[in-house]
N, C-alpha and C. Protein backbone atom coordinates (compact mmCIF):
# COMPACT_ATOMS: atom_id res chain seq x y z
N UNK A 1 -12.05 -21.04 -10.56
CA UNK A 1 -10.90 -21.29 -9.72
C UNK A 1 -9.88 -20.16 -9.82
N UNK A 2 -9.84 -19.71 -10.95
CA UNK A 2 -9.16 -18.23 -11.31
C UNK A 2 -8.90 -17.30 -10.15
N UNK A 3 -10.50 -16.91 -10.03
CA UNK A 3 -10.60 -15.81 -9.25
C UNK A 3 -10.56 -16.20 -7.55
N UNK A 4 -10.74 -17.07 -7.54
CA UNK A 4 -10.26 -17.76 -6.08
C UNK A 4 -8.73 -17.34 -5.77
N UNK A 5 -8.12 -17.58 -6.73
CA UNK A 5 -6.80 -17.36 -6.88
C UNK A 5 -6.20 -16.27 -6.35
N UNK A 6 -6.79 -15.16 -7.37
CA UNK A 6 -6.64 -13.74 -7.49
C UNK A 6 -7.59 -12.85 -6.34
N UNK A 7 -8.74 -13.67 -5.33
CA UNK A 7 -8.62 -13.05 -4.53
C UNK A 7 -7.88 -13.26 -3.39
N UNK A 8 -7.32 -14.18 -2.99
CA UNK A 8 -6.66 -15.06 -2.37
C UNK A 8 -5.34 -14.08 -2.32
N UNK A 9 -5.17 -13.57 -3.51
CA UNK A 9 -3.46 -12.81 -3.66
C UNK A 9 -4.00 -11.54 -2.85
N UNK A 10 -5.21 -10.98 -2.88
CA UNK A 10 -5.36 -9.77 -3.18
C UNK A 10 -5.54 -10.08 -1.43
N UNK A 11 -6.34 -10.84 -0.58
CA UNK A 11 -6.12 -11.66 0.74
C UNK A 11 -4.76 -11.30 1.75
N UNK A 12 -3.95 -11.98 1.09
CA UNK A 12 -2.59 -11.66 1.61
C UNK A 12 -1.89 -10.21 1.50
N UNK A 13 -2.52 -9.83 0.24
CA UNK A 13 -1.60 -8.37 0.04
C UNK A 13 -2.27 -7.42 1.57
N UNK A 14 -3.32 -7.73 1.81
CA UNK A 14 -3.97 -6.62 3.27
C UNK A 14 -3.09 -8.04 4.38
N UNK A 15 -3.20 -8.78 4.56
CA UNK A 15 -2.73 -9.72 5.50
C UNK A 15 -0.98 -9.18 6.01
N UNK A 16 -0.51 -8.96 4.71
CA UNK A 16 1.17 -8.61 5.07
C UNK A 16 0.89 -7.10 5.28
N UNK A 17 -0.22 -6.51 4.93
CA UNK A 17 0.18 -4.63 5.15
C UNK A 17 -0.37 -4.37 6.20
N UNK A 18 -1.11 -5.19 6.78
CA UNK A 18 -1.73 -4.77 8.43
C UNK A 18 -0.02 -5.38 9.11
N UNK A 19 0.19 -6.35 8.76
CA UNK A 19 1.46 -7.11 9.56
C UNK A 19 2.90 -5.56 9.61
N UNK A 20 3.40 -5.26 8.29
CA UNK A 20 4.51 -4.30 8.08
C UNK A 20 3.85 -3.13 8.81
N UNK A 21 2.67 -2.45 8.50
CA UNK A 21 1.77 -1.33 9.26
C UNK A 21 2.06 -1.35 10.64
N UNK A 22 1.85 -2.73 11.27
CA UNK A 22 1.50 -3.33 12.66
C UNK A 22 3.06 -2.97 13.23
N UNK A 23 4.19 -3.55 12.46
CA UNK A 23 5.33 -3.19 13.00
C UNK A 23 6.26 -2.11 12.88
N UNK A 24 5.72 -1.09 11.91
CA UNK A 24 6.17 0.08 11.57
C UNK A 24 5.74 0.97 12.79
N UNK A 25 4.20 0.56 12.92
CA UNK A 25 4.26 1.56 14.34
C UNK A 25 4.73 1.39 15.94
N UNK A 26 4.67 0.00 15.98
CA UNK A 26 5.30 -0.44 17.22
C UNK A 26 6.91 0.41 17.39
N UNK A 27 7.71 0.32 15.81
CA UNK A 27 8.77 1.09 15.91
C UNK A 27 8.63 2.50 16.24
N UNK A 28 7.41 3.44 15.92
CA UNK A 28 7.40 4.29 16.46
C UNK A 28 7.29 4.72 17.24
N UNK A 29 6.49 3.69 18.18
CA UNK A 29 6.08 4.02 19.96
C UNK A 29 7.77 3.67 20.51
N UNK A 30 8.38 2.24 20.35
CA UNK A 30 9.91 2.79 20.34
C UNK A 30 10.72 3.57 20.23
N UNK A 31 10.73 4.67 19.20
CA UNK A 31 11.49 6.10 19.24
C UNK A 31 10.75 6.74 20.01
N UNK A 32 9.67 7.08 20.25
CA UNK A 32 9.00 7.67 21.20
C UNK A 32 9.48 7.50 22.43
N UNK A 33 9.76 6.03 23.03
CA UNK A 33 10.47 5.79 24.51
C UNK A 33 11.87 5.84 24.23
N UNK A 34 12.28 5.67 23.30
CA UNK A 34 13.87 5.81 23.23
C UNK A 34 14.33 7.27 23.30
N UNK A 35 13.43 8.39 23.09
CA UNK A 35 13.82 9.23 23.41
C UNK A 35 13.95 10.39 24.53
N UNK A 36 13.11 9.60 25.24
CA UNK A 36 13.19 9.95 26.34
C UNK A 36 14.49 9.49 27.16
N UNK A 37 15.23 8.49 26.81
CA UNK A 37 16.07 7.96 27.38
C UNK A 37 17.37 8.52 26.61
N UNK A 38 17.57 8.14 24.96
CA UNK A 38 18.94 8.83 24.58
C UNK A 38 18.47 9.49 23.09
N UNK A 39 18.50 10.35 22.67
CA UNK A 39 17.47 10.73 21.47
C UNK A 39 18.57 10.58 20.44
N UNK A 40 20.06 10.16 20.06
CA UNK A 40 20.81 9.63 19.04
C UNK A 40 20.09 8.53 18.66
N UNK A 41 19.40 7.55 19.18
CA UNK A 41 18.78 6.07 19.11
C UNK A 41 17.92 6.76 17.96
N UNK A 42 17.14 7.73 18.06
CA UNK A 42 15.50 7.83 17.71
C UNK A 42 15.84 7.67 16.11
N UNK A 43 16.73 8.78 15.42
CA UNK A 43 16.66 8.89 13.80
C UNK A 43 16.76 7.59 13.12
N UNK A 44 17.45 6.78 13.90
CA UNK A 44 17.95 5.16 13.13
C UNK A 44 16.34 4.68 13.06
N UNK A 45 15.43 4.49 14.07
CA UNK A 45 14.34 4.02 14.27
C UNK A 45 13.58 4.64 13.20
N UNK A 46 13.57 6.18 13.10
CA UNK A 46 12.38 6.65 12.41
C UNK A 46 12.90 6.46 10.90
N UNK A 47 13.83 6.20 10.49
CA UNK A 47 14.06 5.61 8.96
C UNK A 47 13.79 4.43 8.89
N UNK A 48 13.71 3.81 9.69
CA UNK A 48 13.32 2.45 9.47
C UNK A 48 11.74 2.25 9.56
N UNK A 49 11.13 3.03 10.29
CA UNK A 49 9.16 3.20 10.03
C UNK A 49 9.19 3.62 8.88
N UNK A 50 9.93 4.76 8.07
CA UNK A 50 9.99 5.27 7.34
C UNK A 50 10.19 4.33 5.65
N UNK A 51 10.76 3.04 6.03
CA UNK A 51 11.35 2.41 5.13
C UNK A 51 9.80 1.44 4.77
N UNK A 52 9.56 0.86 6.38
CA UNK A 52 8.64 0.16 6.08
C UNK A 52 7.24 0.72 5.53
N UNK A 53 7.34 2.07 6.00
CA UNK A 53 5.98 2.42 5.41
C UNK A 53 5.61 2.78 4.06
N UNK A 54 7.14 2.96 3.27
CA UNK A 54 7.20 3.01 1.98
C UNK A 54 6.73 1.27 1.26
N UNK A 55 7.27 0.40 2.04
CA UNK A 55 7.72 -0.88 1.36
C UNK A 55 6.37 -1.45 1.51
N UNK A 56 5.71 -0.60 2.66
CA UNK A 56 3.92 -1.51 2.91
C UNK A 56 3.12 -1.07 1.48
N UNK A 57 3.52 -0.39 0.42
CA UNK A 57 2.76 0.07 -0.49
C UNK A 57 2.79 -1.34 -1.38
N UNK A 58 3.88 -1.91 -1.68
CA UNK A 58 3.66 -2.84 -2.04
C UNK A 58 2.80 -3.93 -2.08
N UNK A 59 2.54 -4.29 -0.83
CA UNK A 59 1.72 -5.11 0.02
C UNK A 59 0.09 -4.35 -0.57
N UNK A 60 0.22 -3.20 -0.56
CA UNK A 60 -1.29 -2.64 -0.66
C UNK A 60 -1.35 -2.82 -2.33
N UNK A 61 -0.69 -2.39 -3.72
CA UNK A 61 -0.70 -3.02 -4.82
C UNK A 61 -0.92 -4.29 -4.78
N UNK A 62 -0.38 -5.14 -3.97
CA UNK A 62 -1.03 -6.57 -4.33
C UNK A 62 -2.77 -6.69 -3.72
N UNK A 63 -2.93 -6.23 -2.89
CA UNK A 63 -4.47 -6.26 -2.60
C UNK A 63 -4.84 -5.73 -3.67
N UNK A 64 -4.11 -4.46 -4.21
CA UNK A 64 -5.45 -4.13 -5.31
C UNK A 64 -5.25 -4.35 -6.29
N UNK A 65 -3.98 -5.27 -6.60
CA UNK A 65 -4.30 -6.08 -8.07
C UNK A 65 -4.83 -7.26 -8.09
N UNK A 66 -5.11 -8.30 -6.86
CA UNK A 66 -5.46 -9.23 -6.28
C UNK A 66 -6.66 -9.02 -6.31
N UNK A 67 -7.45 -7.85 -6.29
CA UNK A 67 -8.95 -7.98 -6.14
C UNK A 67 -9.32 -7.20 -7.27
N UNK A 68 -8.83 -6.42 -7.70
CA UNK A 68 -9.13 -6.18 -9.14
C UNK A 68 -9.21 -7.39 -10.24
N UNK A 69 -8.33 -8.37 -10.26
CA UNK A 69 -8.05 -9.16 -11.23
C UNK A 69 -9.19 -10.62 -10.66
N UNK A 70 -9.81 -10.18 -9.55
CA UNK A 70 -10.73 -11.01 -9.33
C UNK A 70 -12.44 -10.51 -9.53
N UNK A 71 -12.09 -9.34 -9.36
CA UNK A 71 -13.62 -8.72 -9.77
C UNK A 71 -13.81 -8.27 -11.10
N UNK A 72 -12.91 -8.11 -11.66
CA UNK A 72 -12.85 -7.84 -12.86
C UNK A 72 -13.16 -9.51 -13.87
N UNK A 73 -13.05 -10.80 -13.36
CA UNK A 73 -12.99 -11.93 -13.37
C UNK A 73 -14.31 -12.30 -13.23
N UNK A 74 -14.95 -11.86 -12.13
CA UNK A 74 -16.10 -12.42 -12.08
C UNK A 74 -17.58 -11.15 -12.57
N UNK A 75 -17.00 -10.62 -13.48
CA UNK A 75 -17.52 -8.98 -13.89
C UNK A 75 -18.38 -8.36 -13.03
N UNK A 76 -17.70 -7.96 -11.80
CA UNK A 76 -18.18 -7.18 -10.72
C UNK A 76 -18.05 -6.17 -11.02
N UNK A 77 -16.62 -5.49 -11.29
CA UNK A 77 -16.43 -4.02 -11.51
C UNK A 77 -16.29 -3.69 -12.84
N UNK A 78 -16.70 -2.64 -13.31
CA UNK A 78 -16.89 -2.27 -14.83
C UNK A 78 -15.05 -2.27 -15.42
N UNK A 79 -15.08 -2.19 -16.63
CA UNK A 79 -13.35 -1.76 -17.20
C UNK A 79 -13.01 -0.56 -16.75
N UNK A 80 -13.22 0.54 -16.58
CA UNK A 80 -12.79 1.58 -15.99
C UNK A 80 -11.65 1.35 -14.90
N UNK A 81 -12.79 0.52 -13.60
CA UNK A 81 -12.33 0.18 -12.33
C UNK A 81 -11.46 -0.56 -12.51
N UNK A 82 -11.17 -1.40 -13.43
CA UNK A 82 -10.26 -2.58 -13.46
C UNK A 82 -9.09 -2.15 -14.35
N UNK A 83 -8.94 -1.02 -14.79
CA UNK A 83 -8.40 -0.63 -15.29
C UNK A 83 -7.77 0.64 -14.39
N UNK A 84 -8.39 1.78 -13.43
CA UNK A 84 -7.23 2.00 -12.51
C UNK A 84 -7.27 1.29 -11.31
N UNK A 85 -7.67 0.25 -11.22
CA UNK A 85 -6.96 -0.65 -10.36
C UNK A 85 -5.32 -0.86 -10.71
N UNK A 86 -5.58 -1.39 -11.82
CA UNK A 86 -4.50 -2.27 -12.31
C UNK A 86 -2.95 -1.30 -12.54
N UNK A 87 -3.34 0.45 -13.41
CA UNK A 87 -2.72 0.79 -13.07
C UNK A 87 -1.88 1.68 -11.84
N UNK A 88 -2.85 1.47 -10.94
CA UNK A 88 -2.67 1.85 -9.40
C UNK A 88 -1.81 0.93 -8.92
N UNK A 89 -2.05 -0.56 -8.70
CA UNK A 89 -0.89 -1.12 -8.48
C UNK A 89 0.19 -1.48 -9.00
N UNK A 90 0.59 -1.02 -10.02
CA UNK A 90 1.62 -0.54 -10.75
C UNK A 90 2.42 0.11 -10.32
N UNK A 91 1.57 1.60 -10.20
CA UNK A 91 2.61 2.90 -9.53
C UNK A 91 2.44 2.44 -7.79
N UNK A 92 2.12 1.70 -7.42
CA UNK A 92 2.35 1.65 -5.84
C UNK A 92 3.45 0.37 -5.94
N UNK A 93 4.13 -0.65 -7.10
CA UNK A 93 4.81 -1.05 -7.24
C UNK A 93 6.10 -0.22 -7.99
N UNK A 94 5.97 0.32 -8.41
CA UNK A 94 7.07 1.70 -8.80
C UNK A 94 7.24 3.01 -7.54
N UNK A 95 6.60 3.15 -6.76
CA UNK A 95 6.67 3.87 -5.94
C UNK A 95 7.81 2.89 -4.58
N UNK A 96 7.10 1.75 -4.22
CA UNK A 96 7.51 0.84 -3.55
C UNK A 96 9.18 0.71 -3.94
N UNK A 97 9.37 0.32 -5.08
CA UNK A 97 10.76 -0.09 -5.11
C UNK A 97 12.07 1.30 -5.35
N UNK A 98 11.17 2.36 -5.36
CA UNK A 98 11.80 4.07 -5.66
C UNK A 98 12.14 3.87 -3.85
N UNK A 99 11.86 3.19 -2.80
CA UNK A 99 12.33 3.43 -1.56
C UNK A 99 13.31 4.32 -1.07
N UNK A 100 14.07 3.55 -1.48
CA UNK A 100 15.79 4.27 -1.49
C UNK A 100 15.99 5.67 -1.79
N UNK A 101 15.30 6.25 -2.68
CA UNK A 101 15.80 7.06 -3.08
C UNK A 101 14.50 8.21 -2.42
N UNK A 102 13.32 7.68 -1.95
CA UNK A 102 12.30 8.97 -1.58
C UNK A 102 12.42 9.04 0.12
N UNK A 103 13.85 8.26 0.78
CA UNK A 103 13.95 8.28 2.60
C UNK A 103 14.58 9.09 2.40
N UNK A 104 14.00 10.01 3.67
CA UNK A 104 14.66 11.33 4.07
C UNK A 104 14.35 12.97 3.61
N UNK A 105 13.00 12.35 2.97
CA UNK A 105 12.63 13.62 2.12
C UNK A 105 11.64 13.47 1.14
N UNK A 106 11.14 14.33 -0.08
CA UNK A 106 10.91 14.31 -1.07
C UNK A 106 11.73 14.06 -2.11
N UNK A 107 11.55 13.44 -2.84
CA UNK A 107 12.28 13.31 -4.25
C UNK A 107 11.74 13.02 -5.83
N UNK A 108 12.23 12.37 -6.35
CA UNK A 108 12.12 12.74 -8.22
C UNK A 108 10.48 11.30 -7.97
N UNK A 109 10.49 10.41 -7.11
CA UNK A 109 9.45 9.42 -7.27
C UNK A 109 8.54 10.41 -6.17
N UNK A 110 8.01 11.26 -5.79
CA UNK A 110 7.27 11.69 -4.69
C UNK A 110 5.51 12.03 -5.32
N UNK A 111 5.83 12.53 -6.75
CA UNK A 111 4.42 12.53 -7.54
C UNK A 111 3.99 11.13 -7.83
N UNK A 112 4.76 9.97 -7.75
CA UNK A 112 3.98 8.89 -8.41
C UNK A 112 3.40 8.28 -7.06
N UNK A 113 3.84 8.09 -6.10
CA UNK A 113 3.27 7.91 -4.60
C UNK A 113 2.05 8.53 -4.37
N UNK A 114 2.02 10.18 -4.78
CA UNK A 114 0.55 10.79 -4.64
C UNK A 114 -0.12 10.51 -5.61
N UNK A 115 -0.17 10.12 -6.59
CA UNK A 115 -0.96 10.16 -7.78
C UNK A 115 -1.26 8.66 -7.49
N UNK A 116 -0.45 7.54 -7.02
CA UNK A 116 -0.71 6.01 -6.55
C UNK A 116 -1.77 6.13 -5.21
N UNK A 117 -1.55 7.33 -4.22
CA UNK A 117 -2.75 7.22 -3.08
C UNK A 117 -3.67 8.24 -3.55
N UNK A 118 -3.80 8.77 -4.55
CA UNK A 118 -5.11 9.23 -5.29
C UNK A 118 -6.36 7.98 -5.61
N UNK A 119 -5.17 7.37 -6.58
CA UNK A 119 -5.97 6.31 -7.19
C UNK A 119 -5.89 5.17 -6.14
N UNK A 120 -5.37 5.40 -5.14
CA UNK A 120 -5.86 4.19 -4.45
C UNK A 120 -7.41 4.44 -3.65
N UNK A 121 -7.36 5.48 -3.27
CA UNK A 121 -8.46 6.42 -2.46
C UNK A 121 -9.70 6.03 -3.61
N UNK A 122 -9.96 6.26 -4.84
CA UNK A 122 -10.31 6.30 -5.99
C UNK A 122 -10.88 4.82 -6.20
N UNK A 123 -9.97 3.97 -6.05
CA UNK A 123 -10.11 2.85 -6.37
C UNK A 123 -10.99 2.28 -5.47
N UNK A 124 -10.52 2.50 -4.00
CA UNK A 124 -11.55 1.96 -2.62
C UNK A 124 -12.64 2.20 -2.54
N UNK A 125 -13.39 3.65 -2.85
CA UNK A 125 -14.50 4.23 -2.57
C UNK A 125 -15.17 3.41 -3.95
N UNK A 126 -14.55 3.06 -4.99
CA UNK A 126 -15.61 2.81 -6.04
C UNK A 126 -15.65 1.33 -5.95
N UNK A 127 -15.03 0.73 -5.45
CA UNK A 127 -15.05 -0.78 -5.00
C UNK A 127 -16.44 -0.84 -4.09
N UNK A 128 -16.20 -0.28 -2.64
CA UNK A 128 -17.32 0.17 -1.77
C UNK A 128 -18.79 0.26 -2.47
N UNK A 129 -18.43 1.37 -3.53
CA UNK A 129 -20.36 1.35 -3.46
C UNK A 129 -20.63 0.30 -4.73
N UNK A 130 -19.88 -0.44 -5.23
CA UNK A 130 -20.02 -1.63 -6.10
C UNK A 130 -20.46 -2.96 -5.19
N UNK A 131 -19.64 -2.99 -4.22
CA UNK A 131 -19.99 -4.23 -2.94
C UNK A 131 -21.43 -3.81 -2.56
N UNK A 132 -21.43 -2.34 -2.23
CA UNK A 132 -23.16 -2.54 -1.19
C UNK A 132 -24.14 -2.21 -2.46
N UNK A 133 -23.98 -2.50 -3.62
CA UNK A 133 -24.81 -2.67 -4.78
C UNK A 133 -25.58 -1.09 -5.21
N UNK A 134 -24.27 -0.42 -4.85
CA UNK A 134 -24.90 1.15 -5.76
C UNK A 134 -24.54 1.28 -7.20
């Protein structure tokens, strides 16, 4: 029942990041037409894709601690995997809440974001050939 649980979390964490994803870009096809019309509108818009696309990392840490903590549960993926899973969604939860401070640029959180979509990249591909039984 555990891992029902924990995939269930890991369920929702892609459920809300297709949803924030879904409306981050709709905002962008919005600055896109807003600027054709008054282009002061556009910068407010593109910090705000900008906000959400930081804040969707979150959403993506919970998928991959949600399915880490379920495959790792039902010993699908070796300790390695479950181990940068776990600390992958970590730094995509430390990256996530650094928001504030990485809009508008690069800043002092900008290595833990790349080193979080390393290991997320990392994490997916070795999930993948574990599912089709390589």
């Amino acid at each position: 029942m555990e891992t029902d649980a924990w995939a269930l979390v890991g369920f929702a964490g892609v459920l809300m990041q297709n949803i924030v994803f879904t409306a981050a870009e709709a905002l962008r096809f919005g600055a896109v037409s807003a600027a054709v019309h008054d282009r002061g509108s556009v910068a407010g818009l593109w910090r705000l894709t900008d906000a959400l696309i930081c804040f969707n990392q979150i959403f993506l840490g919970m998928a991959i601690l949600g399915f880490t903590a379920a495959g790792a549960a039902l010993g699908v993926i070796p300790a390695w995997h479950a181990w940068l899973g776990y600390l992958t969604a970590a730094l995509m939860a430390v990256f996530s809440s650094a928001t504030p401070y990485t809009l508008g640029g690069t800043g002092r959180f900008a290595l833990a974001g790349l080193v979080a979509a390393f290991g997320w990249a990392a994490w997916i591909v070795s999930y993948g050939i574990v599912l089709l039984g390589g």
